[in-house]
Protein backbone atom coordinates (compact mmCIF):
# COMPACT_ATOMS: atom_id res chain seq x y z
CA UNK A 1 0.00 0.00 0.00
CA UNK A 2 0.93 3.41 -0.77
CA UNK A 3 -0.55 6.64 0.01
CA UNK A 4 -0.69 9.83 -2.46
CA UNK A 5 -2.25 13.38 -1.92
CA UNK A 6 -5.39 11.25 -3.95
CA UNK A 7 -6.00 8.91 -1.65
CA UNK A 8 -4.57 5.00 -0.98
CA UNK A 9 -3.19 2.73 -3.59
CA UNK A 10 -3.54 -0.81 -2.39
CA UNK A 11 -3.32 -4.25 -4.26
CA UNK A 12 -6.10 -7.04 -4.83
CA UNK A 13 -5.65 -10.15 -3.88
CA UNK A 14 -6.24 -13.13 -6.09
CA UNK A 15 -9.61 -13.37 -4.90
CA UNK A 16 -10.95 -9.34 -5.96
CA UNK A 17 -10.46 -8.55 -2.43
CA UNK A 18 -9.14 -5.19 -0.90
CA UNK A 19 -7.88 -4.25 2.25
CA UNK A 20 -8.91 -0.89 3.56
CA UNK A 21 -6.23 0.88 5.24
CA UNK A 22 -6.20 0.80 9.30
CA UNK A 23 -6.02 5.00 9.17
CA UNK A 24 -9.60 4.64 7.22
CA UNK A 25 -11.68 1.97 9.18
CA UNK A 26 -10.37 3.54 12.76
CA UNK A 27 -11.76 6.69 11.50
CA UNK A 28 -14.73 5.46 10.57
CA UNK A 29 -15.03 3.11 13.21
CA UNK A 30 -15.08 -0.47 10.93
CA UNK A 31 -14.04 -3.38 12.98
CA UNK A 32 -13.94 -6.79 11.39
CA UNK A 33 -17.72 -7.96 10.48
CA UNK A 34 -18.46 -4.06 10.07
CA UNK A 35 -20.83 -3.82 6.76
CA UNK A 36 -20.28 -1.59 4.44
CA UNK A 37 -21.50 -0.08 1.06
CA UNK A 38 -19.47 -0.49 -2.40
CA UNK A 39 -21.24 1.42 -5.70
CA UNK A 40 -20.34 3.44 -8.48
CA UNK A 41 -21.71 6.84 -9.15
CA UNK A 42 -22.82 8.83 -11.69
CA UNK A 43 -18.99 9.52 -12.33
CA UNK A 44 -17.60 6.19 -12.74
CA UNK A 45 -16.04 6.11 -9.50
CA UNK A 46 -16.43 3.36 -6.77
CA UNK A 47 -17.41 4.61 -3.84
CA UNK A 48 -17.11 2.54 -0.08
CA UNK A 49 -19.75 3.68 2.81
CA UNK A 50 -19.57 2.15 6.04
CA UNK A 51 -22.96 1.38 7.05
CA UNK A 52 -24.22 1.86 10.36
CA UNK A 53 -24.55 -1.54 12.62
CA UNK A 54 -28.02 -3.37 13.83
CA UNK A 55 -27.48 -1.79 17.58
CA UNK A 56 -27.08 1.68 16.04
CA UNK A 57 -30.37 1.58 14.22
CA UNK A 58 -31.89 -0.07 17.18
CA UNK A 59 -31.53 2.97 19.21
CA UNK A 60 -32.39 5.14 16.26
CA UNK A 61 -36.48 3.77 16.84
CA UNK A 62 -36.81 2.53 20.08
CA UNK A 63 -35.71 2.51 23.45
CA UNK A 64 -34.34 -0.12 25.81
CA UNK A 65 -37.68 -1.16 26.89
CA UNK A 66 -39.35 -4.17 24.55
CA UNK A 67 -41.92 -3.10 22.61
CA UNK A 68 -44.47 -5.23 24.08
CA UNK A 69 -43.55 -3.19 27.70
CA UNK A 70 -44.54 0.15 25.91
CA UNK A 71 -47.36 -1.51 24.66
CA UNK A 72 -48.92 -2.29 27.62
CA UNK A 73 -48.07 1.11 29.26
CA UNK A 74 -49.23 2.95 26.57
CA UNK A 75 -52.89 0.52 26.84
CA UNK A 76 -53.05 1.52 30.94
CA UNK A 77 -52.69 5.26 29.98
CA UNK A 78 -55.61 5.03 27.24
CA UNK A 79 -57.83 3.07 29.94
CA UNK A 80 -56.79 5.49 32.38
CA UNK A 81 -58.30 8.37 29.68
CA UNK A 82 -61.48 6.56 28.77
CA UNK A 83 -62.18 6.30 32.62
CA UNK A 84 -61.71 10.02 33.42
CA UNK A 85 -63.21 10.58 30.22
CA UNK A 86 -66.48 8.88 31.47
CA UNK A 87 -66.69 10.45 34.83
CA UNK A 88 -66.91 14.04 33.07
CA UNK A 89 -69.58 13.02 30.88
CA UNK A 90 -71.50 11.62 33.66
């Protein structure tokens, strides 16, 4: 591997594969099983994203509670409503 004001020249191996450099996957925090991203653009050049891992997008949507726990909150604080809710129209 060398590296130019471009970017990183590396080799393939037999196989098609490419190592990125350490510099580059410490950066963008890729450990080994990390997924990422090859395409080309509209340019012609191939690009490599890192995409973001399972536990990432988990606490993107939810919280640490299970979903069935929220549900069952968010049930008690509806019946809670439709009580009060029937005591004013009393």
């Amino acid at each position: 591997m060398s590296t130019t004001k471009e970017g990183h020249i590396i080799n393939l191996s037999q196989k098609g594969q490419a190592t990125i450099p350490k510099k580059l996957r410490q950066k963008h925090d890729i450990e080994p099983g990390s997924r990422v991203r090859i395409r080309e653009n509209e340019q012609g050049e191939i690009i490599i994203e890192p995409l973001p891992s399972l536990e990432e997008f988990r606490g993107v949507a939810t919280t640490s509670k299970r979903g069935t726990d929220i549900l069952h909150e968010e049930r008690t604080v509806d019946e809670k409503r439709s009580q009060r809710l029937e005591r004013t129209t009393e």
